[in-house]
C-alpha atoms as a PDB file:
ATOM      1  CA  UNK A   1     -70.724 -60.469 -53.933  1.00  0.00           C
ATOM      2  CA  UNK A   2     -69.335 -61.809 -57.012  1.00  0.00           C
ATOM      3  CA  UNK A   3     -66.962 -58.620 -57.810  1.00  0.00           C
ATOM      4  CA  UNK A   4     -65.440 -59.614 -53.978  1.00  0.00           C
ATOM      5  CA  UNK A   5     -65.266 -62.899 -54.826  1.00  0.00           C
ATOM      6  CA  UNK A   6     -63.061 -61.887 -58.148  1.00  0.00           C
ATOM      7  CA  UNK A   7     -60.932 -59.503 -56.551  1.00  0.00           C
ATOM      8  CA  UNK A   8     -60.086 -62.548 -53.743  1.00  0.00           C
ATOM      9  CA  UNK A   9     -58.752 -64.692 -56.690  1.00  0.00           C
ATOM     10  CA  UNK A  10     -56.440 -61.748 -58.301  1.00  0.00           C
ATOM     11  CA  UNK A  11     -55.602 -61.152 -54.864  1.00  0.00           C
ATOM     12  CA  UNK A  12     -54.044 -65.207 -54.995  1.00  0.00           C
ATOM     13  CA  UNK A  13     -53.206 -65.172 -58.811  1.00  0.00           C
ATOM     14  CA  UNK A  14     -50.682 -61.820 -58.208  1.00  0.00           C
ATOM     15  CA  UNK A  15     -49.599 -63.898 -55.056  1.00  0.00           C
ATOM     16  CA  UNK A  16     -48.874 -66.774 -57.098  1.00  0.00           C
ATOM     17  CA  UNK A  17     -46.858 -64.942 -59.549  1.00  0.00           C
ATOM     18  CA  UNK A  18     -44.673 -62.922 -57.529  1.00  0.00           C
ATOM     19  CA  UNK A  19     -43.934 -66.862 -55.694  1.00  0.00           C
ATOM     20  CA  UNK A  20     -43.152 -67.627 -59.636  1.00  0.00           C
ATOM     21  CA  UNK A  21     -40.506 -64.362 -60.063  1.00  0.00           C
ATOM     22  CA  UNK A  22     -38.790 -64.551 -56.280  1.00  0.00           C
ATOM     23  CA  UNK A  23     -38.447 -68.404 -57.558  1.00  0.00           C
ATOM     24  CA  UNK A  24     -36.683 -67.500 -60.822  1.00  0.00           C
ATOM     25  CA  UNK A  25     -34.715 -64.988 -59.354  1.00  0.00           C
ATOM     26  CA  UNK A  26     -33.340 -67.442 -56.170  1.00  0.00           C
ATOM     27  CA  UNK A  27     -32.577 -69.994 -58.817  1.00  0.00           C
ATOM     28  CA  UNK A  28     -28.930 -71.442 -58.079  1.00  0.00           C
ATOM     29  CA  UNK A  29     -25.997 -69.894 -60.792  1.00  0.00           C
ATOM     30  CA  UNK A  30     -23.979 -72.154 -62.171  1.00  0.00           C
ATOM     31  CA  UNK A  31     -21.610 -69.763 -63.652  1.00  0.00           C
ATOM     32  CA  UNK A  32     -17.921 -69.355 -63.479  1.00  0.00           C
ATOM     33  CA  UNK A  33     -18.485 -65.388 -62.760  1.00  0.00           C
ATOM     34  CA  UNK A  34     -20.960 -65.800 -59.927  1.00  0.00           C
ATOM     35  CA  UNK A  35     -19.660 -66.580 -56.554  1.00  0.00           C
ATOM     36  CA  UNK A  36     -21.597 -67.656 -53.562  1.00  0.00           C
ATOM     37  CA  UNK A  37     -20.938 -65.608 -50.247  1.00  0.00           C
ATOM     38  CA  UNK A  38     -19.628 -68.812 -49.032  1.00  0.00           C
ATOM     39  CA  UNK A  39     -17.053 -68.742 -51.278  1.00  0.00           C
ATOM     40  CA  UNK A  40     -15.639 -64.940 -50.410  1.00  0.00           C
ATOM     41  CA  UNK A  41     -12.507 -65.447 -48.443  1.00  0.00           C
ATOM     42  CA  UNK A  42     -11.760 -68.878 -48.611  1.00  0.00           C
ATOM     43  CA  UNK A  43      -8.844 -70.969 -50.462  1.00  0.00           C
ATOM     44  CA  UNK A  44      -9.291 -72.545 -53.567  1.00  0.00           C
ATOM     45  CA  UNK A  45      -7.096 -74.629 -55.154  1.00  0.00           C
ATOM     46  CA  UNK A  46      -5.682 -73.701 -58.542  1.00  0.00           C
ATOM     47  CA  UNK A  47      -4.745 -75.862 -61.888  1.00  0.00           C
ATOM     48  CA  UNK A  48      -3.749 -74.459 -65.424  1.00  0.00           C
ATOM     49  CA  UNK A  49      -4.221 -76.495 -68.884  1.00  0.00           C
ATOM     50  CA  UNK A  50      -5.354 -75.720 -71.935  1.00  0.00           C
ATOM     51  CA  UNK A  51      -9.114 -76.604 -73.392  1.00  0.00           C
ATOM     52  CA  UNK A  52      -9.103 -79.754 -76.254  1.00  0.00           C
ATOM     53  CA  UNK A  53     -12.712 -79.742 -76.522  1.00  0.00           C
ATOM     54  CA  UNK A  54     -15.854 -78.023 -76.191  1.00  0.00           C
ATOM     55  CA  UNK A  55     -19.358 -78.748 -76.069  1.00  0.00           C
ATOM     56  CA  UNK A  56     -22.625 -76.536 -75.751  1.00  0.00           C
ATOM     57  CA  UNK A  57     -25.083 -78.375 -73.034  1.00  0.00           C
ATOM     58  CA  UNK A  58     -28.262 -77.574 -71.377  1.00  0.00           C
ATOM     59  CA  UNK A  59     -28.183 -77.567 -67.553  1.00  0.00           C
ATOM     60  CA  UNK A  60     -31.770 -78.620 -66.623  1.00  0.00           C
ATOM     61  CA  UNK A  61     -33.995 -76.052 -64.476  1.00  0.00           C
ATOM     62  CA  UNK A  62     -34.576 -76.272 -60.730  1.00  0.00           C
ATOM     63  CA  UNK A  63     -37.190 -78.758 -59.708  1.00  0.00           C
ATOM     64  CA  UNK A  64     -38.365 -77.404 -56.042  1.00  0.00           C
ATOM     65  CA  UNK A  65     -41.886 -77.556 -55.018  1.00  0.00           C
ATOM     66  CA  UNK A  66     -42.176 -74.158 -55.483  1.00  0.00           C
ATOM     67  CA  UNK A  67     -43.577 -74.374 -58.838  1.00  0.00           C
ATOM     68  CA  UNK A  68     -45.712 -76.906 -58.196  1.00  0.00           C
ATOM     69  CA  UNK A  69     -47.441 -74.927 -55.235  1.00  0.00           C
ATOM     70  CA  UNK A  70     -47.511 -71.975 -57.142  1.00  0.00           C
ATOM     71  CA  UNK A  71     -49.493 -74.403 -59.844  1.00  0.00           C
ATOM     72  CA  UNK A  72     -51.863 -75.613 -57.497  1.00  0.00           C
ATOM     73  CA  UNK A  73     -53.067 -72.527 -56.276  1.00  0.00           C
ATOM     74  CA  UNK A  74     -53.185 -70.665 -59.719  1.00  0.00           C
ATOM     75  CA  UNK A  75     -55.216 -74.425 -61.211  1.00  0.00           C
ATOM     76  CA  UNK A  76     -57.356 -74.658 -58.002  1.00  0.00           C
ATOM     77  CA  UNK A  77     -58.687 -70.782 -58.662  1.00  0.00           C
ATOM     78  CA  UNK A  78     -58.855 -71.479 -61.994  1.00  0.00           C
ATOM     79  CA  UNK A  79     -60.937 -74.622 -61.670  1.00  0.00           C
ATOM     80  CA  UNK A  80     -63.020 -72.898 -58.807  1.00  0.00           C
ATOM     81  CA  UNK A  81     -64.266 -70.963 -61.375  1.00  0.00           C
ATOM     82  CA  UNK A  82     -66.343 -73.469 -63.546  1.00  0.00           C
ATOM     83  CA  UNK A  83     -69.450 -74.972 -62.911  1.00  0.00           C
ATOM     84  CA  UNK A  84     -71.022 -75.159 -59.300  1.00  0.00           C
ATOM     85  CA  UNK A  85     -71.765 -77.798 -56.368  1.00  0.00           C
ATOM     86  CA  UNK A  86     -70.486 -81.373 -56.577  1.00  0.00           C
ATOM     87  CA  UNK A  87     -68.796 -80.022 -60.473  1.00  0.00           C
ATOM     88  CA  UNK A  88     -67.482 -77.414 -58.890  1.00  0.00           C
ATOM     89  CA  UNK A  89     -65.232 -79.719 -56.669  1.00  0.00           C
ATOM     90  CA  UNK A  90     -64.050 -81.600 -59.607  1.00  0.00           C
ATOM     91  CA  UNK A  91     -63.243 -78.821 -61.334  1.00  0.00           C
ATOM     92  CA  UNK A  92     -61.212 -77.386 -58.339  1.00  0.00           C
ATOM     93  CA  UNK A  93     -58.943 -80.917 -57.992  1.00  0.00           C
ATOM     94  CA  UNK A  94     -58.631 -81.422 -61.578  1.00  0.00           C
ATOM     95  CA  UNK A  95     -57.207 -78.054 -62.086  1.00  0.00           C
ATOM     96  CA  UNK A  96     -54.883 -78.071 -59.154  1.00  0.00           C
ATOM     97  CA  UNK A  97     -53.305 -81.350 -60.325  1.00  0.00           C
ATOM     98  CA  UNK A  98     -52.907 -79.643 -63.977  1.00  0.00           C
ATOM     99  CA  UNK A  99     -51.630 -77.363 -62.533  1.00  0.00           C
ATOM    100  CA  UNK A 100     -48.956 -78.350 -60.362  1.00  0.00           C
ATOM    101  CA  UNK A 101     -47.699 -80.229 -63.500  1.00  0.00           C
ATOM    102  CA  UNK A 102     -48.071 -77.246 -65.299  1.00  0.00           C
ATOM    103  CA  UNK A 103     -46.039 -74.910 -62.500  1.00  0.00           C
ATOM    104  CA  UNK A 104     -43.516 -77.721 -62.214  1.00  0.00           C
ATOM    105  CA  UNK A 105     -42.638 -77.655 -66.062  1.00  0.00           C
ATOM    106  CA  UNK A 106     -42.745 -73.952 -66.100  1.00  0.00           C
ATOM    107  CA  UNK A 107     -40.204 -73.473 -63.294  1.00  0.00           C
ATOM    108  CA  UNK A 108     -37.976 -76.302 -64.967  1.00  0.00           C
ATOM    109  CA  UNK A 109     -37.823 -74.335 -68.134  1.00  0.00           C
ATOM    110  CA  UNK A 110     -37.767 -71.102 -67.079  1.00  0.00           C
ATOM    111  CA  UNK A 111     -34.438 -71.451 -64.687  1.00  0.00           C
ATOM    112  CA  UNK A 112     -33.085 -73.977 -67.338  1.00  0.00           C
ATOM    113  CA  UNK A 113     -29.705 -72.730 -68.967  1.00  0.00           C
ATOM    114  CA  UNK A 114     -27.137 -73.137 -71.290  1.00  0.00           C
ATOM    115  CA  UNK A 115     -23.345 -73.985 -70.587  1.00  0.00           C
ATOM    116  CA  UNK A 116     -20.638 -75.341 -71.916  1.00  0.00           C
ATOM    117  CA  UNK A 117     -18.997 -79.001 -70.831  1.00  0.00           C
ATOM    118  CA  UNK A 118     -14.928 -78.156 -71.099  1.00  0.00           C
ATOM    119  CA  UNK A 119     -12.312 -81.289 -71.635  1.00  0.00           C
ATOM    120  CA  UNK A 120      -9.274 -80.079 -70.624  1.00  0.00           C
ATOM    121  CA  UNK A 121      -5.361 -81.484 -70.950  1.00  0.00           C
ATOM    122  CA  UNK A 122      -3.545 -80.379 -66.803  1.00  0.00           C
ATOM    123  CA  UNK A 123      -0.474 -79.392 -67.318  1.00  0.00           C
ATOM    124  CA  UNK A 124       0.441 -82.566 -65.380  1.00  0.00           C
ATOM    125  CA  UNK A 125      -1.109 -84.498 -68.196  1.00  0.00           C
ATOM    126  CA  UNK A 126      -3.979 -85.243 -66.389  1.00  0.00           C
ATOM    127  CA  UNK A 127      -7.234 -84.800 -68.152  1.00  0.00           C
ATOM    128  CA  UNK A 128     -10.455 -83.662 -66.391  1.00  0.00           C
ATOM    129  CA  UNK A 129     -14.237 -82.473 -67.595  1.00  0.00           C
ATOM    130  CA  UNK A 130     -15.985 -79.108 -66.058  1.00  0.00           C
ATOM    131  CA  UNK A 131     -19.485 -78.284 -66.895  1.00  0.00           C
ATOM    132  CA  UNK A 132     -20.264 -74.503 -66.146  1.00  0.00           C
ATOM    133  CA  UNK A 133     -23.087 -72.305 -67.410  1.00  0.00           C
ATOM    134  CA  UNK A 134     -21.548 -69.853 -70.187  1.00  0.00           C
ATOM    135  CA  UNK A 135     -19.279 -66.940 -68.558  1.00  0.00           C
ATOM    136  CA  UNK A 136     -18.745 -63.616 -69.439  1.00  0.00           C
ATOM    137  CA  UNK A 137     -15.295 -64.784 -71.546  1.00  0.00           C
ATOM    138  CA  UNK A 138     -15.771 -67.294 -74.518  1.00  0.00           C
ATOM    139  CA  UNK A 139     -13.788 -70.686 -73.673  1.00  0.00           C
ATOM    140  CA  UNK A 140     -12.742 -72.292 -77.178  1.00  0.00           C
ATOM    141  CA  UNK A 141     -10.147 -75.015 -77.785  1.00  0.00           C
ATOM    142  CA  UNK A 142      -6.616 -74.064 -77.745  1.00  0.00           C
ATOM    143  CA  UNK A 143      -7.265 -71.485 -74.700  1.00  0.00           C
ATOM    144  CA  UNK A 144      -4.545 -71.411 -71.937  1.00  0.00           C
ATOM    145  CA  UNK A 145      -7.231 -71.990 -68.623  1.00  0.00           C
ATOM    146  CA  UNK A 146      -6.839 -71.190 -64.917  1.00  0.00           C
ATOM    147  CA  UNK A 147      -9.648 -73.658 -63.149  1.00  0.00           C
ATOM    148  CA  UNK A 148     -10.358 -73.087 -59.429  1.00  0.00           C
ATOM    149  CA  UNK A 149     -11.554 -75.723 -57.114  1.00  0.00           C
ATOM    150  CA  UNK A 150     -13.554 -74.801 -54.078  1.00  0.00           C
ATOM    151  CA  UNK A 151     -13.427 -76.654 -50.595  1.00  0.00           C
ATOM    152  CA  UNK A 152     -17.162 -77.863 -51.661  1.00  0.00           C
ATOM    153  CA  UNK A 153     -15.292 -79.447 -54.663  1.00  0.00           C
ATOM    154  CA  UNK A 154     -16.772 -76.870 -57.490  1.00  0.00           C
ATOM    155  CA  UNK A 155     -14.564 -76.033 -60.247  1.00  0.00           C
ATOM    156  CA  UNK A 156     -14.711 -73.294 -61.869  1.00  0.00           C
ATOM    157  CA  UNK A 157     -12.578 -72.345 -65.818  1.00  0.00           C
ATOM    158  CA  UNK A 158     -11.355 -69.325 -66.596  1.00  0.00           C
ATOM    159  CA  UNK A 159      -8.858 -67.962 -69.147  1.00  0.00           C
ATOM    160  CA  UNK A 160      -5.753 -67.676 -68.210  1.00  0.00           C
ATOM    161  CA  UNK A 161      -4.248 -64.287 -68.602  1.00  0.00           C
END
């Protein structure tokens, strides 16, 4: 009895986790060399300038109840686990509410990354601000920039080549 009551919670726990890596992996891009499938075919509206300042930035995680629930479950099993009867109980609700603090944080930090917020002088004169997760080509001051502006109103800096 108990060995089929073990396997049941690893049954949940591997559930759990795989909800914790299809979570990480849905996690919204922020990047300029990422492009929804929205964004495939459509106009965008283009600008040139050149970068006066740079500064490294954290973009802060997703916060979706999926880590949370994920949390719950993984506390609840965990707190099912201790004691028995009326402790049991307690257990089970104080472990699920660690939990789902505990998920939430996790999925925060784990789909947290780090980007770069770009000043940048139009060549109209104009000056405007893009924050972007880092791309695949290093943006410094003094780079010539092509920035893209989607009809959702994302930007998006590039260098100019």
């Amino acid at each position: 009895m108990m060995l089929y009551r073990c396997s049941k919670h690893w049954e949940h726990i591997v559930g759990c986790l795989l909800v914790l890596v299809l979570m990480v992996g849905c996690a919204s891009q922020r990047s300029p060399d990422v492009y929804s499938r929205d964004d495939a075919l459509k106009p965008q509206t283009v600008m040139f300038g050149e970068v006066v300042d740079v500064r490294e930035i954290t973009i802060e995680g997703t916060k979706s109840p999926a880590g949370a629930l994920a949390g719950v479950v993984l506390g609840g099993l965990a707190g099912s686990a201790i004691g028995g009867g009326s402790g049991r109980d307690i257990a089970i609700g104080a472990g699920a509410i660690a939990g789902s603090m505990a998920g939430s944080a996790t999925e925060e930090g784990v789909t947290r990354k780090k980007g770069q917020q770009l000043t940048i002088k139009l060549d109209d004169n104009r000056m405007i601000t893009v924050v972007q997760e880092y791309g695949k080509s290093p943006l410094d001051v003094g780079i010539r920039v092509m920035i893209t502006r989607s009809g959702k109103g994302d930007y998006r800096v590039i260098p100019a080549y």
